[in-house]
C-alpha atoms as a PDB file:
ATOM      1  CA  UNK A   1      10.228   9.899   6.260  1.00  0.00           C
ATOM      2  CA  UNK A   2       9.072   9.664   2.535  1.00  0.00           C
ATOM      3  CA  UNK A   3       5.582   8.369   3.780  1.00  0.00           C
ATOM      4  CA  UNK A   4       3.996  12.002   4.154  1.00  0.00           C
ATOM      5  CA  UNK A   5       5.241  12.746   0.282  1.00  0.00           C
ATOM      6  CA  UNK A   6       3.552   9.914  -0.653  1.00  0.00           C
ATOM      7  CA  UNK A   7       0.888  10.409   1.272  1.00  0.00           C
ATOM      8  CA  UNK A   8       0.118  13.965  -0.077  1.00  0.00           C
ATOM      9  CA  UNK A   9       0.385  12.641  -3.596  1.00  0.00           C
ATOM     10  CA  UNK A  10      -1.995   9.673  -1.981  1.00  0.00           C
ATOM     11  CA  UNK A  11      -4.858  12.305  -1.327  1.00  0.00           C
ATOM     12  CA  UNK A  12      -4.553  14.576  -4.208  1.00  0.00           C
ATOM     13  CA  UNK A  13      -4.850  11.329  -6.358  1.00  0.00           C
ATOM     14  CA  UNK A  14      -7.829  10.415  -4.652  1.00  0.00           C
ATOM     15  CA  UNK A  15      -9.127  14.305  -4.602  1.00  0.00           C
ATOM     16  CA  UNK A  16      -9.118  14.323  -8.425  1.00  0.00           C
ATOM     17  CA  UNK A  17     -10.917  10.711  -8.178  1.00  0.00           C
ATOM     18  CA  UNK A  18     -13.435  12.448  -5.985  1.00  0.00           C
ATOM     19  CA  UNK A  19     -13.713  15.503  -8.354  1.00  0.00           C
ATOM     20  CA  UNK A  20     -13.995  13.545 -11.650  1.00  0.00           C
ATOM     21  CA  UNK A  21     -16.913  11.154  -9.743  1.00  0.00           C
ATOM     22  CA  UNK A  22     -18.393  14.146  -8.356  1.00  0.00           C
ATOM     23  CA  UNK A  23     -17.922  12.131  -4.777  1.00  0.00           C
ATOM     24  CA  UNK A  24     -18.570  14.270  -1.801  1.00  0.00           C
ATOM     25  CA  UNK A  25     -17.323  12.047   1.332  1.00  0.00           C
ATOM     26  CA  UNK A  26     -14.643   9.142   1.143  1.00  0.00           C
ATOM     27  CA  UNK A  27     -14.489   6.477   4.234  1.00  0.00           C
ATOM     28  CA  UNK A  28     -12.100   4.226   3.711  1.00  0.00           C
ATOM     29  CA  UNK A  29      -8.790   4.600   1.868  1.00  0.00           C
ATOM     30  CA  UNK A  30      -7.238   1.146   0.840  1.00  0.00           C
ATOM     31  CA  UNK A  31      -3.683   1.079  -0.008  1.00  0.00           C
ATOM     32  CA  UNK A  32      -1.220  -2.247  -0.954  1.00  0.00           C
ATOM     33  CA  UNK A  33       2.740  -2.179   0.407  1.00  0.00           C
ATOM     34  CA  UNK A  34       5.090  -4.361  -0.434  1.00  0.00           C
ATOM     35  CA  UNK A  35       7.220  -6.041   2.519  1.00  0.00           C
ATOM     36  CA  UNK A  36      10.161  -5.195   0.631  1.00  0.00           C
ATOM     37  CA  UNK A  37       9.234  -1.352  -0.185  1.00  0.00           C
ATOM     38  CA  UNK A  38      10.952   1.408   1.480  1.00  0.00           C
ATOM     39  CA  UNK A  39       7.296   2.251   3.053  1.00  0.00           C
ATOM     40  CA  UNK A  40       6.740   2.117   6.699  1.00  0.00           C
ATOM     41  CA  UNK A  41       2.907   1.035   7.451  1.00  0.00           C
ATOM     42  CA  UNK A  42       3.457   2.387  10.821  1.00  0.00           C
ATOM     43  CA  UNK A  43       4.419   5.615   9.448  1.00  0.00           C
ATOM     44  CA  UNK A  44       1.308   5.994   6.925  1.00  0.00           C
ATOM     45  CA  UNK A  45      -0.996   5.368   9.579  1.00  0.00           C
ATOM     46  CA  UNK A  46       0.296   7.864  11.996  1.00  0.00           C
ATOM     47  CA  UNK A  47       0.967  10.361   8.949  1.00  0.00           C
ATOM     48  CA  UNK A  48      -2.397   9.886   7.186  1.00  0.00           C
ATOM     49  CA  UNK A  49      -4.480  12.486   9.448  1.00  0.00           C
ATOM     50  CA  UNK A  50      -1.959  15.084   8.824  1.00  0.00           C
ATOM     51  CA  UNK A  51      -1.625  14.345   5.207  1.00  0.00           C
ATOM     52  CA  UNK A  52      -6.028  14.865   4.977  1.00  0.00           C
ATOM     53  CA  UNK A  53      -6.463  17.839   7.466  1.00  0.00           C
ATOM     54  CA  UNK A  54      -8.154  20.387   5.114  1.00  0.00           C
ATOM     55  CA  UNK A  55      -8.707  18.304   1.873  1.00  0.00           C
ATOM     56  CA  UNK A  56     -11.932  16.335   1.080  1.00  0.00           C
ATOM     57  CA  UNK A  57     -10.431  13.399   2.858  1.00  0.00           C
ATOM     58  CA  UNK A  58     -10.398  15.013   6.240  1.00  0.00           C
ATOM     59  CA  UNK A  59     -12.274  12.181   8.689  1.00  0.00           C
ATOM     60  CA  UNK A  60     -11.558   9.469   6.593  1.00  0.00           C
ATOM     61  CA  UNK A  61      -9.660   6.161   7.064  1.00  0.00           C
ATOM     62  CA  UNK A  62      -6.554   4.437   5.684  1.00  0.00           C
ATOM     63  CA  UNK A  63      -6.542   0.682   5.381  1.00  0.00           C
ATOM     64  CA  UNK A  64      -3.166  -0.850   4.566  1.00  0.00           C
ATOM     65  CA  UNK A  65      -2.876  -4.634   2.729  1.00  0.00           C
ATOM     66  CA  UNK A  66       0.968  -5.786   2.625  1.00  0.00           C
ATOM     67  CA  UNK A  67       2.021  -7.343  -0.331  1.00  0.00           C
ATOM     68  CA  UNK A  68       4.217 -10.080   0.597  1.00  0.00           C
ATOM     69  CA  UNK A  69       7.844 -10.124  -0.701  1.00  0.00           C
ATOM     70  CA  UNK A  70       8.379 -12.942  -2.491  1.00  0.00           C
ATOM     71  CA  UNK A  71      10.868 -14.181  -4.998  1.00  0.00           C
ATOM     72  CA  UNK A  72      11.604 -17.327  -7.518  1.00  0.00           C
ATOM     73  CA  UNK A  73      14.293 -19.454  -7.432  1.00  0.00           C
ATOM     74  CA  UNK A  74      16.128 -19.895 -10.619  1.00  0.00           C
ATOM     75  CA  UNK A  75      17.815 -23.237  -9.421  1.00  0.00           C
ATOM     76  CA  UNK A  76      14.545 -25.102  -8.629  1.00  0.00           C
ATOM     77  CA  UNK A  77      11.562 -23.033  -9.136  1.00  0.00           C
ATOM     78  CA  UNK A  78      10.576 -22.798  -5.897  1.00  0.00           C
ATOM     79  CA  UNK A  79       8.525 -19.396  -5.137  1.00  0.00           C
ATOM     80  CA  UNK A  80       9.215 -18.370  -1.249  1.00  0.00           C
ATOM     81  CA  UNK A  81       9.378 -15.344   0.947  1.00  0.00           C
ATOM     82  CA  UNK A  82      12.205 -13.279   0.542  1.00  0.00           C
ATOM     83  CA  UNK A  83      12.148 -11.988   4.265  1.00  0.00           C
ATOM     84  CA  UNK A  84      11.255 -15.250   5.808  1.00  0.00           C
ATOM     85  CA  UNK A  85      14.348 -17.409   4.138  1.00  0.00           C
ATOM     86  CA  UNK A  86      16.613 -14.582   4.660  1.00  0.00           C
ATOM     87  CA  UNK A  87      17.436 -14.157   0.966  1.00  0.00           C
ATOM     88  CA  UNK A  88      17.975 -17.752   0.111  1.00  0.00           C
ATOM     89  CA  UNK A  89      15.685 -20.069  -1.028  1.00  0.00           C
ATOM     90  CA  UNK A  90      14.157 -22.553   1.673  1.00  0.00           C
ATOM     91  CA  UNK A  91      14.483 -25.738  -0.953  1.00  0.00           C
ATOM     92  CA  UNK A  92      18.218 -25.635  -2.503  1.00  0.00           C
ATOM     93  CA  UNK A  93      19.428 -22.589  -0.563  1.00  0.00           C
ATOM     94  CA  UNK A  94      20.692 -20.926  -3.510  1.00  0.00           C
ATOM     95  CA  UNK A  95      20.512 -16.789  -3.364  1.00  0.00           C
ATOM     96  CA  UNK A  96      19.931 -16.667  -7.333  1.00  0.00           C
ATOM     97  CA  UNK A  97      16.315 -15.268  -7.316  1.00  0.00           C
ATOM     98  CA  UNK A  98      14.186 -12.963  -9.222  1.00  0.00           C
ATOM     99  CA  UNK A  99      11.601 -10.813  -7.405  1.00  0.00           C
ATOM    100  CA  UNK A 100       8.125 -11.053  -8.104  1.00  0.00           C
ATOM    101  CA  UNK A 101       6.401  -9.452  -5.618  1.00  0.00           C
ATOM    102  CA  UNK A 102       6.718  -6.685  -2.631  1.00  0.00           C
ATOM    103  CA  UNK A 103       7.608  -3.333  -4.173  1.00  0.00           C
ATOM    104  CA  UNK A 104       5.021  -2.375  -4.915  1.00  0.00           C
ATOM    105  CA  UNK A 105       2.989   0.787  -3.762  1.00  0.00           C
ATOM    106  CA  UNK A 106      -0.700   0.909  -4.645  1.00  0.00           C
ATOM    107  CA  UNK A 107      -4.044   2.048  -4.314  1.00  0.00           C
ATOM    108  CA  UNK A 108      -6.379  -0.638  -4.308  1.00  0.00           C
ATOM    109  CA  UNK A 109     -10.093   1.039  -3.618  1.00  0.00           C
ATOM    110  CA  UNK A 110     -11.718   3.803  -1.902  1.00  0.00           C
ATOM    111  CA  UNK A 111     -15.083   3.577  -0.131  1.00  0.00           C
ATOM    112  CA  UNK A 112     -17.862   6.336  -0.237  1.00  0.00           C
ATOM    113  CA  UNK A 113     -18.948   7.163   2.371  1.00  0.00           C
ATOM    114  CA  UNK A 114     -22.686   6.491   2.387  1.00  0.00           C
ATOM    115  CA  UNK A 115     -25.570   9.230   3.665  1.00  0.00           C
ATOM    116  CA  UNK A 116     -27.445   7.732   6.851  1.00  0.00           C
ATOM    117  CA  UNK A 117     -30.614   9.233   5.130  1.00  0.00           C
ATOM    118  CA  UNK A 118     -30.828   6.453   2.330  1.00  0.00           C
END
């Protein structure tokens, strides 16, 4: 349950954002997770009130993107999903791969949230 550590750091990364943009209100929260990172989605989203109550985030919303976990083949090239072949590529079956993508923890954007009065 390392998603409400990252979390925290999550909203005081975006707090400082806020502060150095002199932003009042944030709506949206976008964040990228790689299939193959230790993150649970399901966790973030039920986490992500908790981890705002009190901060300048309070009332706003987490959007998660997944990053998906793919790998190259070094026998034939072939770039496939690591979770979907099971570790071996689909083409030549071989299980000598390098990752390229789906570790990765990021945030992607943040949305202001906009005054009804304009």
């Amino acid at each position: 349950m390392h998603e409400l550590t990252i979390l925290v750091e999550l909203v005081d990364m975006v707090e400082n954002a806020m502060s150095e943009n002199h932003i009042e209100k944030i709506d949206t929260v976008v964040v990228q997770i790689g299939q193959l990172s230790s993150i649970v989605p399901r966790y973030m989203r039920e986490y992500y009130p908790n981890a705002c109550s009190g901060s300048k985030l309070e009332g706003s919303k987490l959007k998660i993107e997944m990053i998906p976990g793919n790998g190259l083949c070094h026998h034939c090239n072939k770039v496939f999903n690591v979770i979907k072949s099971k570790g071996r590529c689909p083409i030549c079956n071989a299980d000598d791969w390098e990752m390229l993508s789906g570790q990765e923890f990021m945030l992607k954007e943040i949305y202001i949230k906009q005054d009804a009065s304009q």
